[in-house]
C-alpha atoms as a PDB file:
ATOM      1  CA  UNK A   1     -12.570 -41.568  13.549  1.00  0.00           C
ATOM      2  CA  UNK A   2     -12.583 -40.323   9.732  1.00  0.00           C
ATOM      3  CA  UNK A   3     -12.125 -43.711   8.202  1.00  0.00           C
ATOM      4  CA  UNK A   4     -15.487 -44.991  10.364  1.00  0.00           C
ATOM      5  CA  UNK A   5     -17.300 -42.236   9.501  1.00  0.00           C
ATOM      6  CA  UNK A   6     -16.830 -42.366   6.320  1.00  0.00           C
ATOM      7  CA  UNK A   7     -17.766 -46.082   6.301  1.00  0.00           C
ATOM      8  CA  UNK A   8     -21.248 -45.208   7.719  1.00  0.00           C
ATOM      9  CA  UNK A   9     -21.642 -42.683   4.999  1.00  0.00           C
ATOM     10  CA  UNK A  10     -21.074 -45.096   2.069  1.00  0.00           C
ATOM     11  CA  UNK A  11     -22.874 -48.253   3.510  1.00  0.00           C
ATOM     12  CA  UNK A  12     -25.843 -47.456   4.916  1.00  0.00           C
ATOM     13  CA  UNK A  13     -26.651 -50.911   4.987  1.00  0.00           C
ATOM     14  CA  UNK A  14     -24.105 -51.197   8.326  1.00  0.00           C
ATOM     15  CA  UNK A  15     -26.522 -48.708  10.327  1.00  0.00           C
ATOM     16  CA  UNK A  16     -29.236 -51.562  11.271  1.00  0.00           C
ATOM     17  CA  UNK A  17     -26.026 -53.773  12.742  1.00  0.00           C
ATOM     18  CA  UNK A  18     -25.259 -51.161  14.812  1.00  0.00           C
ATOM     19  CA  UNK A  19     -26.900 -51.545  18.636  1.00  0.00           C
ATOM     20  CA  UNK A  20     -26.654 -49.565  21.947  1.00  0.00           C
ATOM     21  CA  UNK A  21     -26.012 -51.136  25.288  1.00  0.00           C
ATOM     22  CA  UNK A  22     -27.793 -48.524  27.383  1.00  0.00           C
ATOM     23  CA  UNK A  23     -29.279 -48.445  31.217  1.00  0.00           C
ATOM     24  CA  UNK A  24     -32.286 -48.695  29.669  1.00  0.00           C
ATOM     25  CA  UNK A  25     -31.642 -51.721  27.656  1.00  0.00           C
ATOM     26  CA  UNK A  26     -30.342 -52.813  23.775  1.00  0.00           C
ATOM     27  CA  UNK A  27     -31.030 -49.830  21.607  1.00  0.00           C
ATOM     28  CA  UNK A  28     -31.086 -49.655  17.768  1.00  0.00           C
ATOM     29  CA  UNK A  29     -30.324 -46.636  15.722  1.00  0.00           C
ATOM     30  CA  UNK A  30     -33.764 -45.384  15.609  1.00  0.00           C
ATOM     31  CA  UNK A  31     -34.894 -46.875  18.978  1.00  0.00           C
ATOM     32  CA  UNK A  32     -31.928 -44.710  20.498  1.00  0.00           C
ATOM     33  CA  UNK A  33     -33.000 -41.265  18.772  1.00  0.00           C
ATOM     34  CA  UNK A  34     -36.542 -42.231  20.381  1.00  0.00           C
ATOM     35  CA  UNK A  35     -35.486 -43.027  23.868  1.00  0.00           C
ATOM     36  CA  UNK A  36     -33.180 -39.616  23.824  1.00  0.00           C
ATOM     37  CA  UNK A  37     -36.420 -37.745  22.675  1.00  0.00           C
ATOM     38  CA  UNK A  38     -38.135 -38.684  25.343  1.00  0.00           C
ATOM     39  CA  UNK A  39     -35.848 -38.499  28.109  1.00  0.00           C
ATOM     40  CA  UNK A  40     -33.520 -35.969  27.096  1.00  0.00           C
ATOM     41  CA  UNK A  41     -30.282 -37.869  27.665  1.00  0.00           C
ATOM     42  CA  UNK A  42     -29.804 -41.740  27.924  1.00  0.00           C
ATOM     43  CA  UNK A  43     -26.316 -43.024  29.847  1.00  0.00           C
ATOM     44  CA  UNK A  44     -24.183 -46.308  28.050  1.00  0.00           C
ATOM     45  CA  UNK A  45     -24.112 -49.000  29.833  1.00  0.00           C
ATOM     46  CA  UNK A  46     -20.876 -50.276  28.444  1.00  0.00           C
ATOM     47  CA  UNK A  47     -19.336 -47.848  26.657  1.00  0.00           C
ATOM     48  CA  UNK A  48     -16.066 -48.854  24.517  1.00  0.00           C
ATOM     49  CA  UNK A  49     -12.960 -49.242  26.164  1.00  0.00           C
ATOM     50  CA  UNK A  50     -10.056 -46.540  25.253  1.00  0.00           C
ATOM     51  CA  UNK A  51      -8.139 -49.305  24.923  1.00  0.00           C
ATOM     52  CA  UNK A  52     -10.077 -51.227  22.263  1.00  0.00           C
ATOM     53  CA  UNK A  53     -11.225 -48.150  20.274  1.00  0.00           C
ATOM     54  CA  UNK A  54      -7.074 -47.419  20.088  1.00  0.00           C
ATOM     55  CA  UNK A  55      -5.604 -50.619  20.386  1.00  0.00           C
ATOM     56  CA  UNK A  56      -4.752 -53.435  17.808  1.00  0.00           C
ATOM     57  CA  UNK A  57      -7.751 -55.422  18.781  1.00  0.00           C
ATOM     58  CA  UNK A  58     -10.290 -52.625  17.330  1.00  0.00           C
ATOM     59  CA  UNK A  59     -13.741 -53.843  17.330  1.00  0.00           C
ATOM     60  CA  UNK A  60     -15.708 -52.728  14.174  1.00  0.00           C
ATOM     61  CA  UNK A  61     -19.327 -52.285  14.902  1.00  0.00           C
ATOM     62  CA  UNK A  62     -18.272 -50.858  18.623  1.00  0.00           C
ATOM     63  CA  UNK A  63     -16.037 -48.312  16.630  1.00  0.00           C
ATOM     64  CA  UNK A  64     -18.966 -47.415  13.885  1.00  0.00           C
ATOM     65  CA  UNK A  65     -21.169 -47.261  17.081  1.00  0.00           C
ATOM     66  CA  UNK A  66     -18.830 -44.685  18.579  1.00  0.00           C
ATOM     67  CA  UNK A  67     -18.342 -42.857  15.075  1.00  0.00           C
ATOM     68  CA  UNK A  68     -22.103 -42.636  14.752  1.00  0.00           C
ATOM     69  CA  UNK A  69     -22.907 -41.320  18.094  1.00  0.00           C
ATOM     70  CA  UNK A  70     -19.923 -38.547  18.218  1.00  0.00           C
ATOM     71  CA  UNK A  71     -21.422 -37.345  14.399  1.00  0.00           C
ATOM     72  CA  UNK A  72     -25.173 -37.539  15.750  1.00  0.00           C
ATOM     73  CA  UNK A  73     -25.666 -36.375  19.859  1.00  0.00           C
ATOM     74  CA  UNK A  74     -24.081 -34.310  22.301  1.00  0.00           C
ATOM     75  CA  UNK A  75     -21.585 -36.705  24.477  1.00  0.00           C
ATOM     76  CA  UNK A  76     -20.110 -36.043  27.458  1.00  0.00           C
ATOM     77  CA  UNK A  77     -18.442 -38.154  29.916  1.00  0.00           C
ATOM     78  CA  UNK A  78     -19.378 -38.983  33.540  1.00  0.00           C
ATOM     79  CA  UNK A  79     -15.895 -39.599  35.625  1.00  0.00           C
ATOM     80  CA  UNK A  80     -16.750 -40.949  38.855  1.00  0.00           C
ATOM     81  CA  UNK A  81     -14.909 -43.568  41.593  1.00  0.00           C
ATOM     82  CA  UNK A  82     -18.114 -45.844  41.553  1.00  0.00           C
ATOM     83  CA  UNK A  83     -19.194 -45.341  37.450  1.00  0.00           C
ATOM     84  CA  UNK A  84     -17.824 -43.708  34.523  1.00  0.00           C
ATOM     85  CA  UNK A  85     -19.572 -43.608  31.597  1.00  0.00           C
ATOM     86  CA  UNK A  86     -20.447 -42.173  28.110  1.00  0.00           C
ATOM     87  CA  UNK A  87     -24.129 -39.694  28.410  1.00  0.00           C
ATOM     88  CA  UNK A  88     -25.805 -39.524  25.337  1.00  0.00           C
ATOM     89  CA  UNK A  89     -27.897 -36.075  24.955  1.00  0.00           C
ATOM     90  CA  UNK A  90     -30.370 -34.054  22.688  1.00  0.00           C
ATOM     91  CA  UNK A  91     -28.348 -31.750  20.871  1.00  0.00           C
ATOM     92  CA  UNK A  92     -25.934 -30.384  18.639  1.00  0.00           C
ATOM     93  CA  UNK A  93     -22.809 -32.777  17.950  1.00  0.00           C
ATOM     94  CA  UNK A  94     -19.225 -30.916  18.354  1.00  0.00           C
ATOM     95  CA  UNK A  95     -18.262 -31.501  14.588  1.00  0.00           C
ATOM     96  CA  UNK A  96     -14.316 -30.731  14.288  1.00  0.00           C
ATOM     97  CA  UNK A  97     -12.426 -31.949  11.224  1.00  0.00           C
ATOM     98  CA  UNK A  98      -8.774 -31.920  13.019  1.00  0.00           C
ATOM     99  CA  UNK A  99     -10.581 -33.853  15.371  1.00  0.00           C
ATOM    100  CA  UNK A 100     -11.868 -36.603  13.441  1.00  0.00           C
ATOM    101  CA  UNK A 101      -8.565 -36.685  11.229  1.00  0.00           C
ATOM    102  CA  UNK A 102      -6.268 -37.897  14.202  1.00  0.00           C
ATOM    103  CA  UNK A 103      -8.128 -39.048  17.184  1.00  0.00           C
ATOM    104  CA  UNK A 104     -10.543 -41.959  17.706  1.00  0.00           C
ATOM    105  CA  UNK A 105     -14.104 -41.151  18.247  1.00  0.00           C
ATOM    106  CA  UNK A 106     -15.172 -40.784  21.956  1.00  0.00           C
ATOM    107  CA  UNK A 107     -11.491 -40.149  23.404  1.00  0.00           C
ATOM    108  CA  UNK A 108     -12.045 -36.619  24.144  1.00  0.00           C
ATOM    109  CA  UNK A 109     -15.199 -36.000  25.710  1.00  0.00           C
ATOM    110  CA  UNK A 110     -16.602 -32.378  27.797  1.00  0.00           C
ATOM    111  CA  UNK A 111     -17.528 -33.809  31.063  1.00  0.00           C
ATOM    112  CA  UNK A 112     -20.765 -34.227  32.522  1.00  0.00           C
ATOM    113  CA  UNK A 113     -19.845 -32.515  35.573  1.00  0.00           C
ATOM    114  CA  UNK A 114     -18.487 -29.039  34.192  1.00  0.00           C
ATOM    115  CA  UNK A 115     -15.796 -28.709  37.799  1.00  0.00           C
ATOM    116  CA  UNK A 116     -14.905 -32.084  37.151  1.00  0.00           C
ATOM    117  CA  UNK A 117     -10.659 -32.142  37.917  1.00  0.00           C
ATOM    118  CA  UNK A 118     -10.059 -35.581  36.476  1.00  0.00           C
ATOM    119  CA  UNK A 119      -8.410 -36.063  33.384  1.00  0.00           C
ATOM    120  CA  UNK A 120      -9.890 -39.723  33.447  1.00  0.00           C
ATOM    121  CA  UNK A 121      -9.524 -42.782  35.396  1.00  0.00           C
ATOM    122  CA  UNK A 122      -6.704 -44.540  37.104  1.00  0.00           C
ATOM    123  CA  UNK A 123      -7.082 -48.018  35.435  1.00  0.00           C
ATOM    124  CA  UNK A 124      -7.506 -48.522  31.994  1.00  0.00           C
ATOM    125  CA  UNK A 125     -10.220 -51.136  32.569  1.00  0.00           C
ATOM    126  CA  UNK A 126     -12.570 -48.612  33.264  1.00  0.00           C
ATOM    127  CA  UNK A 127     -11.566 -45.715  30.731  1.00  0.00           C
ATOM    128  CA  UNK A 128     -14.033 -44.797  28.144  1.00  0.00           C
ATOM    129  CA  UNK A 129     -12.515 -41.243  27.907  1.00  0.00           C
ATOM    130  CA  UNK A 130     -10.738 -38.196  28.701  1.00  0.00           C
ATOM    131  CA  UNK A 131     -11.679 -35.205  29.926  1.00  0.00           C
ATOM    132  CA  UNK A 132     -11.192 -32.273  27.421  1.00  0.00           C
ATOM    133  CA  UNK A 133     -11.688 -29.393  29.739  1.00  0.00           C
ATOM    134  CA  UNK A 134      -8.785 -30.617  31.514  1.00  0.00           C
ATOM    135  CA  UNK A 135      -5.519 -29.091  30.990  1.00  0.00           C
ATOM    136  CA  UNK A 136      -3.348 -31.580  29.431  1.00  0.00           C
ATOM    137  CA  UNK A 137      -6.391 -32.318  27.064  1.00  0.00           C
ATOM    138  CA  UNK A 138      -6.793 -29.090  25.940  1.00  0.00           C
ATOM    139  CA  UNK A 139      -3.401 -28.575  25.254  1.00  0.00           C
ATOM    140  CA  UNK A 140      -3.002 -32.174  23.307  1.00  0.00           C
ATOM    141  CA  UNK A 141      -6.327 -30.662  21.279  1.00  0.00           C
ATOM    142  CA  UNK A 142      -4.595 -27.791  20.657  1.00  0.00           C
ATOM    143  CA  UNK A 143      -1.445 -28.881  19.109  1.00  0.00           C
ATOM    144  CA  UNK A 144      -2.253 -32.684  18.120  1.00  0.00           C
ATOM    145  CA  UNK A 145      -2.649 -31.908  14.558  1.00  0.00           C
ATOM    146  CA  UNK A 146       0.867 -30.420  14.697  1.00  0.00           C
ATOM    147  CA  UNK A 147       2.532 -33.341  16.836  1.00  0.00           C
ATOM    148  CA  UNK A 148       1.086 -35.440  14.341  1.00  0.00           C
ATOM    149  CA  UNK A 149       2.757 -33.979  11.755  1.00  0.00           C
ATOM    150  CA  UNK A 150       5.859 -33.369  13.235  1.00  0.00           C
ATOM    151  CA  UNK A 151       6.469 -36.030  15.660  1.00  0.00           C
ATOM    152  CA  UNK A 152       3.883 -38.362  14.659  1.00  0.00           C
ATOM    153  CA  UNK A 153       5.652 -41.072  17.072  1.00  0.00           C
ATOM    154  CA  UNK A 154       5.460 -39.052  20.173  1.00  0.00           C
ATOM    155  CA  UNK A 155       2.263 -38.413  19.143  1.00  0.00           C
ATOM    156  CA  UNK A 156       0.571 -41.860  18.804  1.00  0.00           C
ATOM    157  CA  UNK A 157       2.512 -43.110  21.974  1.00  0.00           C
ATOM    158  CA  UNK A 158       0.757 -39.890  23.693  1.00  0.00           C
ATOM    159  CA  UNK A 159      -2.507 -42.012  22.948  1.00  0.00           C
ATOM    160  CA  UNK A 160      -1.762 -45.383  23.785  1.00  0.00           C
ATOM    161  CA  UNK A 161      -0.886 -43.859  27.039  1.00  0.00           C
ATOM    162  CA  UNK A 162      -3.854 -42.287  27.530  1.00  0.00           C
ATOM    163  CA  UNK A 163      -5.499 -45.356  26.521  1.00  0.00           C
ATOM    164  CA  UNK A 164      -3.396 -48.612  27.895  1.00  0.00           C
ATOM    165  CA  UNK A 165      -1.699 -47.754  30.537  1.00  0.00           C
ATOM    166  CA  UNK A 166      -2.351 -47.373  34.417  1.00  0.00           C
ATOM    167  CA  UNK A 167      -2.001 -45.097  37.395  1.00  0.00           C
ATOM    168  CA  UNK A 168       1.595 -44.241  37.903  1.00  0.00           C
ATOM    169  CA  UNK A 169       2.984 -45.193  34.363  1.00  0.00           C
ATOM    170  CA  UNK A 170       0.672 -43.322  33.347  1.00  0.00           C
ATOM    171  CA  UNK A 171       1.367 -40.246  34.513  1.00  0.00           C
ATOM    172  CA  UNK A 172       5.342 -40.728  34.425  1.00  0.00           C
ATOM    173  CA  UNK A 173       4.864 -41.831  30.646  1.00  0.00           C
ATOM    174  CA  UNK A 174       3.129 -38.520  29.851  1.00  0.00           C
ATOM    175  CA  UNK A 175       5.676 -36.540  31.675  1.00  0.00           C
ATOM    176  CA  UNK A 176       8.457 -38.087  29.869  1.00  0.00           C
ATOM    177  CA  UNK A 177       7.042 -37.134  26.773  1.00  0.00           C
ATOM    178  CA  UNK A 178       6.438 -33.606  27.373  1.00  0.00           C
ATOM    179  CA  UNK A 179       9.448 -33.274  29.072  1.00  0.00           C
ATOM    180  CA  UNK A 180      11.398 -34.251  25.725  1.00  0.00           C
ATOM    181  CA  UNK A 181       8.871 -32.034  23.797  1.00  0.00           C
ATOM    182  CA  UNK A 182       9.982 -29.429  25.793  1.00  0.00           C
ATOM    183  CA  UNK A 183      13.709 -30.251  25.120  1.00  0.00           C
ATOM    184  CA  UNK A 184      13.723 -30.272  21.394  1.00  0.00           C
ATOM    185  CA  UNK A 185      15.422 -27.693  19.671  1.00  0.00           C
ATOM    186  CA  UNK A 186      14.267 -23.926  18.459  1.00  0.00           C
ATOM    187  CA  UNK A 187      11.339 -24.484  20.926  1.00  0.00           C
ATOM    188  CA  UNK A 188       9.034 -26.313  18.720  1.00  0.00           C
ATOM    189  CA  UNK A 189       5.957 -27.074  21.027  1.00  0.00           C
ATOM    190  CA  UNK A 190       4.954 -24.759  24.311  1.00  0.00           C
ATOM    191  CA  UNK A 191       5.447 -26.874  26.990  1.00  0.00           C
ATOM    192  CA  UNK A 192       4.678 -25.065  30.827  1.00  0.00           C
ATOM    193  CA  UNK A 193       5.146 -26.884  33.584  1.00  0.00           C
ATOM    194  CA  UNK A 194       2.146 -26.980  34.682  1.00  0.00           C
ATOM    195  CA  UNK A 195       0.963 -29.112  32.093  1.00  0.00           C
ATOM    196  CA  UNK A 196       2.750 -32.396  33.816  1.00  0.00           C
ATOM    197  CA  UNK A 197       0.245 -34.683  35.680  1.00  0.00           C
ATOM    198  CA  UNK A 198      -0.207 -35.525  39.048  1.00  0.00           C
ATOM    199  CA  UNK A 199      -2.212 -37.994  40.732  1.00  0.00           C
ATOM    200  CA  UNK A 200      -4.813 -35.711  41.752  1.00  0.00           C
ATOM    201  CA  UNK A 201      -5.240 -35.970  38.058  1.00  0.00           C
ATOM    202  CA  UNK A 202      -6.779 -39.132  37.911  1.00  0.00           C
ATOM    203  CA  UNK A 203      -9.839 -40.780  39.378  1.00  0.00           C
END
């Protein structure tokens, strides 16, 4: 997320390019801060895939859009069967410089639903986030600044999991991962067992 930020703070000029697809209809900038004045919160229609905002095939305005939102409003993330989707609300951003270092901009989002179990959804089609109340997110938050720098490999393909791939491989690609994590040598990372995934993981 830091080099879109960072973007938006030196070209100013890029802000009136930037538009919302919302329920409520194609927001600009300052249209957006009115609608979420009046109403509180306003939900995305089509948020940014995962696997754009990671991927090779990065779209730039749907990345500054992403940037801009995570540095202005509250987000959290609605993980449902039927709809999942990015809620926009009044309030204070969650600013955290490790954060905006090494991940992209809405890939770790507090749910909507505080009980919600699922770390996000089954197919990566529909994934516009993660969960990061659940377990395996908080733990990636926790020590991704450290994987980075240590096994910066392990580290990105941790990501493109999360973001590309589906279901099953999914959840045996993470596994893998942490599994040789746990293996390396002098105990590097804390891996417990009960941060593998299961299918009840995913929605």
């Amino acid at each position: 997320m830091k080099q879109y930020r960072a973007l938006l703070e030196e070209r100013k000029d890029l802000w009136e390019k930037i538009k919302f697809k919302t329920e409520q209809g194609m927001f600009t900038i300052d249209e957006l801060r009115s609608e979420i004045q009046k109403h509180k919160q306003i939900c995305l229609s089509d948020p940014q895939k995962l696997s754009i905002s990671f991927g090779s095939e990065r779209e730039l305005y749907g990345c500054l859009s992403s940037a801009y939102l995570r540095m202005e409003f509250a987000l959290r993330v609605k993980i449902e069967n039927s709809n999942t989707t990015i809620v926009v609300l009044e309030g204070v951003p969650e600013r955290h410089a490790d954060y905006e270092e090494i991940f992209p901009a809405t890939f770790f989002l507090r749910p909507y639903q505080p009980s919600c179990p699922y770390l996000t959804r089954k197919g990566s089609s529909y994934r516009v986030a993660c969960n990061a109340n659940h377990r395996f997110a908080v733990w990636l938050l926790e020590n991704g600044h450290r994987l980075n720098e240590r096994a910066p490999g392990l580290f990105r393909e941790m990501l493109r999991t999360l973001a590309e791939e589906n279901g099953e491989n999914l959840i045996n690609n993470i596994n893998k991962l942490l599994s040789f994590l746990h293996k390396l040598p002098g105990g590097s990372f804390d891996v417990p067992k009960s941060l593998y995934l299961e299918g009840k993981d995913l929605c």
